[in-house]
C-alpha atoms as a PDB file:
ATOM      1  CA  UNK A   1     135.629 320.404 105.530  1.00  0.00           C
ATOM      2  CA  UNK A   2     137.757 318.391 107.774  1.00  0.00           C
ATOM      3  CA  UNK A   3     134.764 316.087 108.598  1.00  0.00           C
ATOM      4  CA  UNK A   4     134.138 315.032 105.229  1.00  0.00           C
ATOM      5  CA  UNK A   5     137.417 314.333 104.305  1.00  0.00           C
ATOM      6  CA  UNK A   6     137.826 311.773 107.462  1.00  0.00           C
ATOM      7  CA  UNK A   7     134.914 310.176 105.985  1.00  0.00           C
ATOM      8  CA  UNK A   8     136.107 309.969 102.919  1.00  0.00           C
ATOM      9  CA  UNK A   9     139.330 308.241 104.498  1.00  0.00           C
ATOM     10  CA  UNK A  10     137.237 305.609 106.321  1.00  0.00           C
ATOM     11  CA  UNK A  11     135.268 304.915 103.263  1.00  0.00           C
ATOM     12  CA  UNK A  12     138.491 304.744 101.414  1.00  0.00           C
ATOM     13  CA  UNK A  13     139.588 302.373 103.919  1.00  0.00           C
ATOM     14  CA  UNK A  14     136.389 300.049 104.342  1.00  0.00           C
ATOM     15  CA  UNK A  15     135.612 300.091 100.048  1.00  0.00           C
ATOM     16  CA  UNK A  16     138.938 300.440  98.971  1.00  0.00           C
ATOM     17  CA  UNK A  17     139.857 297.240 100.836  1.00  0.00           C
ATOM     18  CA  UNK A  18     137.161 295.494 100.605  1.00  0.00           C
ATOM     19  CA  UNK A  19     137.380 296.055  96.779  1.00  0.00           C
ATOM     20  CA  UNK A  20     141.033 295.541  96.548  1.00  0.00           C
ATOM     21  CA  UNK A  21     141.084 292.224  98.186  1.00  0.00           C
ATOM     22  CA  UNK A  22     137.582 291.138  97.132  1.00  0.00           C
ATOM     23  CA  UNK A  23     138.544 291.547  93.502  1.00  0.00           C
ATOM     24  CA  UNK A  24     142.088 289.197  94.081  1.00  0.00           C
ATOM     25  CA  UNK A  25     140.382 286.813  96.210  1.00  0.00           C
ATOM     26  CA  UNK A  26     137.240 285.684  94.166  1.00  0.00           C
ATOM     27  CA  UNK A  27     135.443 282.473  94.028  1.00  0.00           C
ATOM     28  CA  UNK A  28     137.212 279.974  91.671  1.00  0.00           C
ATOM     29  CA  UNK A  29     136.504 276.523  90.342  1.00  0.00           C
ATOM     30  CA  UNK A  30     137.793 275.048  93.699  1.00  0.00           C
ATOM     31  CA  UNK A  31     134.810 277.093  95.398  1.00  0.00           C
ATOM     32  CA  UNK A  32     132.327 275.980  92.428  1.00  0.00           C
ATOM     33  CA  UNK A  33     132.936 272.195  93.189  1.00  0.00           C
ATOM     34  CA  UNK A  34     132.812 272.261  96.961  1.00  0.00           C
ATOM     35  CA  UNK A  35     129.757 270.790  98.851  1.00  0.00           C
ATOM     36  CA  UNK A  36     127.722 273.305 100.162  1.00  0.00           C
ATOM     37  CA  UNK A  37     124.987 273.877 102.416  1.00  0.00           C
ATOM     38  CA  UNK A  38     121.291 274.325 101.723  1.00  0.00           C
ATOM     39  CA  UNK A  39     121.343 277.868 102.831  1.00  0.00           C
ATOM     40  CA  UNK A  40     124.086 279.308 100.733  1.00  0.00           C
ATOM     41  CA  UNK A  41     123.376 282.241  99.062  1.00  0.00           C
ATOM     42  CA  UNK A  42     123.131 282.917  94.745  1.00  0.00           C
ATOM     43  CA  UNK A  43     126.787 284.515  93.879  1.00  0.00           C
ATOM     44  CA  UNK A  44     124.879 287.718  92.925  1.00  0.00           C
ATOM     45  CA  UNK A  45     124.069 288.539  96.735  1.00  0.00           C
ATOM     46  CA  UNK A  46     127.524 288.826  98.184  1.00  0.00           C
ATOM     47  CA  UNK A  47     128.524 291.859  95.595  1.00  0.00           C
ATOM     48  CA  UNK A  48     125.754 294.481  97.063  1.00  0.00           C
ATOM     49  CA  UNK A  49     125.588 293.003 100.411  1.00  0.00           C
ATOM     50  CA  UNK A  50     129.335 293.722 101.202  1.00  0.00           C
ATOM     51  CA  UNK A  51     129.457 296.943  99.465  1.00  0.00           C
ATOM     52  CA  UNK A  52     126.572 298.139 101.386  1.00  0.00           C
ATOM     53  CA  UNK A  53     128.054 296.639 104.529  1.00  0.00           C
ATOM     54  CA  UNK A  54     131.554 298.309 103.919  1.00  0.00           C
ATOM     55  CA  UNK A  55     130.362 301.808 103.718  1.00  0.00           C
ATOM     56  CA  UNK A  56     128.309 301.411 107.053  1.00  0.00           C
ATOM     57  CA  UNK A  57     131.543 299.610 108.721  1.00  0.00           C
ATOM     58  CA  UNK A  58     133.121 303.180 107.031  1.00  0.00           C
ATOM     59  CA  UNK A  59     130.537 305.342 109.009  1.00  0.00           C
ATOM     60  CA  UNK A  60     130.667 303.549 112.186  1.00  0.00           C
ATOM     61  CA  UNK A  61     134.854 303.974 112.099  1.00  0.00           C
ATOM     62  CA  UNK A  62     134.080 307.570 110.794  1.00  0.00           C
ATOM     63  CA  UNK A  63     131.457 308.251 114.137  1.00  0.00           C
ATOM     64  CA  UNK A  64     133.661 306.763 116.947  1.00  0.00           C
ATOM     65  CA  UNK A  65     136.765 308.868 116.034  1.00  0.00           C
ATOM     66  CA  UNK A  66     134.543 311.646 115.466  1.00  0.00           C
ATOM     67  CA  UNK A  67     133.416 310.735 119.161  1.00  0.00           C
ATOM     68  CA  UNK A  68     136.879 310.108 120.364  1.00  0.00           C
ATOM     69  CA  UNK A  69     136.226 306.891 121.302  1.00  0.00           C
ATOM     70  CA  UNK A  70     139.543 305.327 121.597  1.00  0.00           C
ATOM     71  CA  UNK A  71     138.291 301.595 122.736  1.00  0.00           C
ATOM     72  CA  UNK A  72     135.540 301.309 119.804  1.00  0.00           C
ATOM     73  CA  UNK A  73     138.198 302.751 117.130  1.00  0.00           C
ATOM     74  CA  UNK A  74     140.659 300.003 118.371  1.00  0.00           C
ATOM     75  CA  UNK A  75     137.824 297.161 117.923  1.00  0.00           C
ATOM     76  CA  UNK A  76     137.156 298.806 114.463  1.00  0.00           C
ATOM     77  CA  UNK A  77     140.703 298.526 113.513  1.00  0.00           C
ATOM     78  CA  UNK A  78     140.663 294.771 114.579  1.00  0.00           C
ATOM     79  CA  UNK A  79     137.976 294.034 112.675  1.00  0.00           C
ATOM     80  CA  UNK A  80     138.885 295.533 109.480  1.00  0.00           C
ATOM     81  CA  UNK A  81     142.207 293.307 109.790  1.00  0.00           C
ATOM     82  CA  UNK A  82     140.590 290.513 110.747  1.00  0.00           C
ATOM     83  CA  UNK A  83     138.063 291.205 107.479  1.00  0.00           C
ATOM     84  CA  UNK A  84     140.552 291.851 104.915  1.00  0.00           C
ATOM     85  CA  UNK A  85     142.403 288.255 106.629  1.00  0.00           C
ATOM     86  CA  UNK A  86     139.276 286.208 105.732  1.00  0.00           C
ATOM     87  CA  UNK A  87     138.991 286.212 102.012  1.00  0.00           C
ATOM     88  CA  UNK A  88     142.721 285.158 101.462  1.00  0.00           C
ATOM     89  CA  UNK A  89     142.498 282.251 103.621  1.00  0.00           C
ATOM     90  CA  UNK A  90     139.066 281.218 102.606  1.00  0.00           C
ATOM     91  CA  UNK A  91     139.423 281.870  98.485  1.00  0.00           C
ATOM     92  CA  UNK A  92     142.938 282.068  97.688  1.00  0.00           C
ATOM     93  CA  UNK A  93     144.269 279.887 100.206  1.00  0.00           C
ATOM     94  CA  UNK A  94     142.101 277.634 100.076  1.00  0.00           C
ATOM     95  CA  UNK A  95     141.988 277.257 104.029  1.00  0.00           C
ATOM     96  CA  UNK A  96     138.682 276.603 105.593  1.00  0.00           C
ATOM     97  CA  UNK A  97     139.443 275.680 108.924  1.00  0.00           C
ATOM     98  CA  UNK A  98     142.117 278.415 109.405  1.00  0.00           C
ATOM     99  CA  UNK A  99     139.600 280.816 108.263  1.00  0.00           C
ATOM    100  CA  UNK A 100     136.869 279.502 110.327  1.00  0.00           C
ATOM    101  CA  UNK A 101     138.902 280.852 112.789  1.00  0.00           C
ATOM    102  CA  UNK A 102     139.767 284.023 111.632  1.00  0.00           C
ATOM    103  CA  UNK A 103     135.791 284.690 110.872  1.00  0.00           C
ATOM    104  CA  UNK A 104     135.005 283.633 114.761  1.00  0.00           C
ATOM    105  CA  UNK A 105     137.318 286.240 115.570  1.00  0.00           C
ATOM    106  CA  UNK A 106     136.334 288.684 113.273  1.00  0.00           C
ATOM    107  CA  UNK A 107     132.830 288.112 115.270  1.00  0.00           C
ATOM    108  CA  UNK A 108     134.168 288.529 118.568  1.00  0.00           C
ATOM    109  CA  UNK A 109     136.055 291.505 117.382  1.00  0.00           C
ATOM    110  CA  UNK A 110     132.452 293.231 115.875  1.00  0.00           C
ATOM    111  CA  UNK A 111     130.862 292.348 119.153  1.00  0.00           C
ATOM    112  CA  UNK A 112     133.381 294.136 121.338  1.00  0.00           C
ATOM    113  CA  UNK A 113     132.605 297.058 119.269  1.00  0.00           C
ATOM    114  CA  UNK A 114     128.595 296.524 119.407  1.00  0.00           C
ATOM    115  CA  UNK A 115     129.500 296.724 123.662  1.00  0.00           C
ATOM    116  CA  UNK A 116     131.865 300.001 123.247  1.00  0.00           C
ATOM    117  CA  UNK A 117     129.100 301.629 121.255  1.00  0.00           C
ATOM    118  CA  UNK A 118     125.679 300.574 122.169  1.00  0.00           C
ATOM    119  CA  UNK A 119     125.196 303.124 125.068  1.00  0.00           C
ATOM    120  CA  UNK A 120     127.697 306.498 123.786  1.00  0.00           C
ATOM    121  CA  UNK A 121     127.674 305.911 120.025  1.00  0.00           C
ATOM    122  CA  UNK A 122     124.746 304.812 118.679  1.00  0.00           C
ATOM    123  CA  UNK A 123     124.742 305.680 115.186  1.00  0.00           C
ATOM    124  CA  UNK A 124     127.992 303.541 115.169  1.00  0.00           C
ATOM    125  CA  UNK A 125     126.240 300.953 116.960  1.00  0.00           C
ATOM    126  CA  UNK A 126     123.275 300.647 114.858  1.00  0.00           C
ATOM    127  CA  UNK A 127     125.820 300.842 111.511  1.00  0.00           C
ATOM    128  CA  UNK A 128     127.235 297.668 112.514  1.00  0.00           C
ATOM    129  CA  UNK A 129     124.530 295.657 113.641  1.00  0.00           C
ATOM    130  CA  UNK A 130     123.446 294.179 110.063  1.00  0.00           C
ATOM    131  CA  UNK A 131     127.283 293.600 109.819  1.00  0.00           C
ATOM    132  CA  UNK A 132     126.899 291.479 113.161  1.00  0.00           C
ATOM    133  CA  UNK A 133     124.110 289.418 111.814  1.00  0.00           C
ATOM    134  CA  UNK A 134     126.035 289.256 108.180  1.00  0.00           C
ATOM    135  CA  UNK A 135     129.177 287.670 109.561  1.00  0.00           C
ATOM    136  CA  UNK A 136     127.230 285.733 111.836  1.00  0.00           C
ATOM    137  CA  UNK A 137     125.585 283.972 108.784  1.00  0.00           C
ATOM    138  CA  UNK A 138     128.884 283.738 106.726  1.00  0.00           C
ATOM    139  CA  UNK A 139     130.635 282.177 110.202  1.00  0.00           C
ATOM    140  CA  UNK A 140     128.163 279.902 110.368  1.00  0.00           C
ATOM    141  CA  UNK A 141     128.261 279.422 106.101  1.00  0.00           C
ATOM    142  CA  UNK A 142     132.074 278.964 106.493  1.00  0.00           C
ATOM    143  CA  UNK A 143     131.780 276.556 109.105  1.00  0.00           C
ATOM    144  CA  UNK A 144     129.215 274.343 107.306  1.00  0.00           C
ATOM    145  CA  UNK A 145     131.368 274.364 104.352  1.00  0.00           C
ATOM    146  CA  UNK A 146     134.447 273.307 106.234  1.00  0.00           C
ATOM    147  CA  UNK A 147     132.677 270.402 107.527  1.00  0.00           C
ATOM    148  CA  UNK A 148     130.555 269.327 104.211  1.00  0.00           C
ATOM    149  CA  UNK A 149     134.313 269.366 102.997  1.00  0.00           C
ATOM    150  CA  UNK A 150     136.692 267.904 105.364  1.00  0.00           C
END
């Protein structure tokens, strides 16, 4: 019983988060009229594609402190700061360079715990790998749009 009910605490984490400061930190008309690259996304994808992503990043937390894998749950923690950072700067704030930043380090942060998992945990590993390539496209999204708009 105890193992569900961790899960259910990393998923409460990861969704309730994500939902939490997804749904104060949406797109506005400032995001509508900025210049924007060829390869950005419909609105409709971002929706399933980060609630999908949020209860993998909620399995991979829930495997490596299952595993008692101190390093990896310390990288997870980073990252969920660092993800719950980016929509704040980028929608509400307005700040596209700042959160440039914070998305590069979100990266590095999802990296470190790719390396901390990919031999010992890797269910965890392979739960964060479309989140890898994800953030890698929304770094590189972010970046465009800071420059198209600077």
């Amino acid at each position: 019983m105890r193992r569900w009910i961790s899960l259910a605490v990393f998923l409460a984490i990861s969704l309730g988060g994500g939902l939490l400061i997804g749904a104060r930190n949406t797109p506005d008309d400032w995001y509508r009229g900025l210049a924007k690259p060829w390869f950005n996304p419909p609105d409709w994808v971002f929706a399933p594609a980060w609630t999908i992503l949020y209860v993998l990043i909620a399995v991979a937390g829930w495997l490596v402190w299952r595993a008692g894998n101190r390093r990896a749950l310390t990288a997870w923690g980073v990252q969920m700061a660092l993800n719950f950072l980016w929509s704040p700067l980028f929608f509400t704030a307005h700040a596209t360079l700042p959160a440039l930043v914070v998305i590069l380090g979100l990266l590095v942060a999802i990296l470190v715990f790719l390396t901390r998992t990919a031999i010992a945990e890797r269910g965890a590993f392979w739960c964060f790998l479309p989140y890898a390539v994800w953030v890698s496209y929304a770094a590189l999204l972010n970046g465009a749009i800071w420059r198209l708009n600077g």
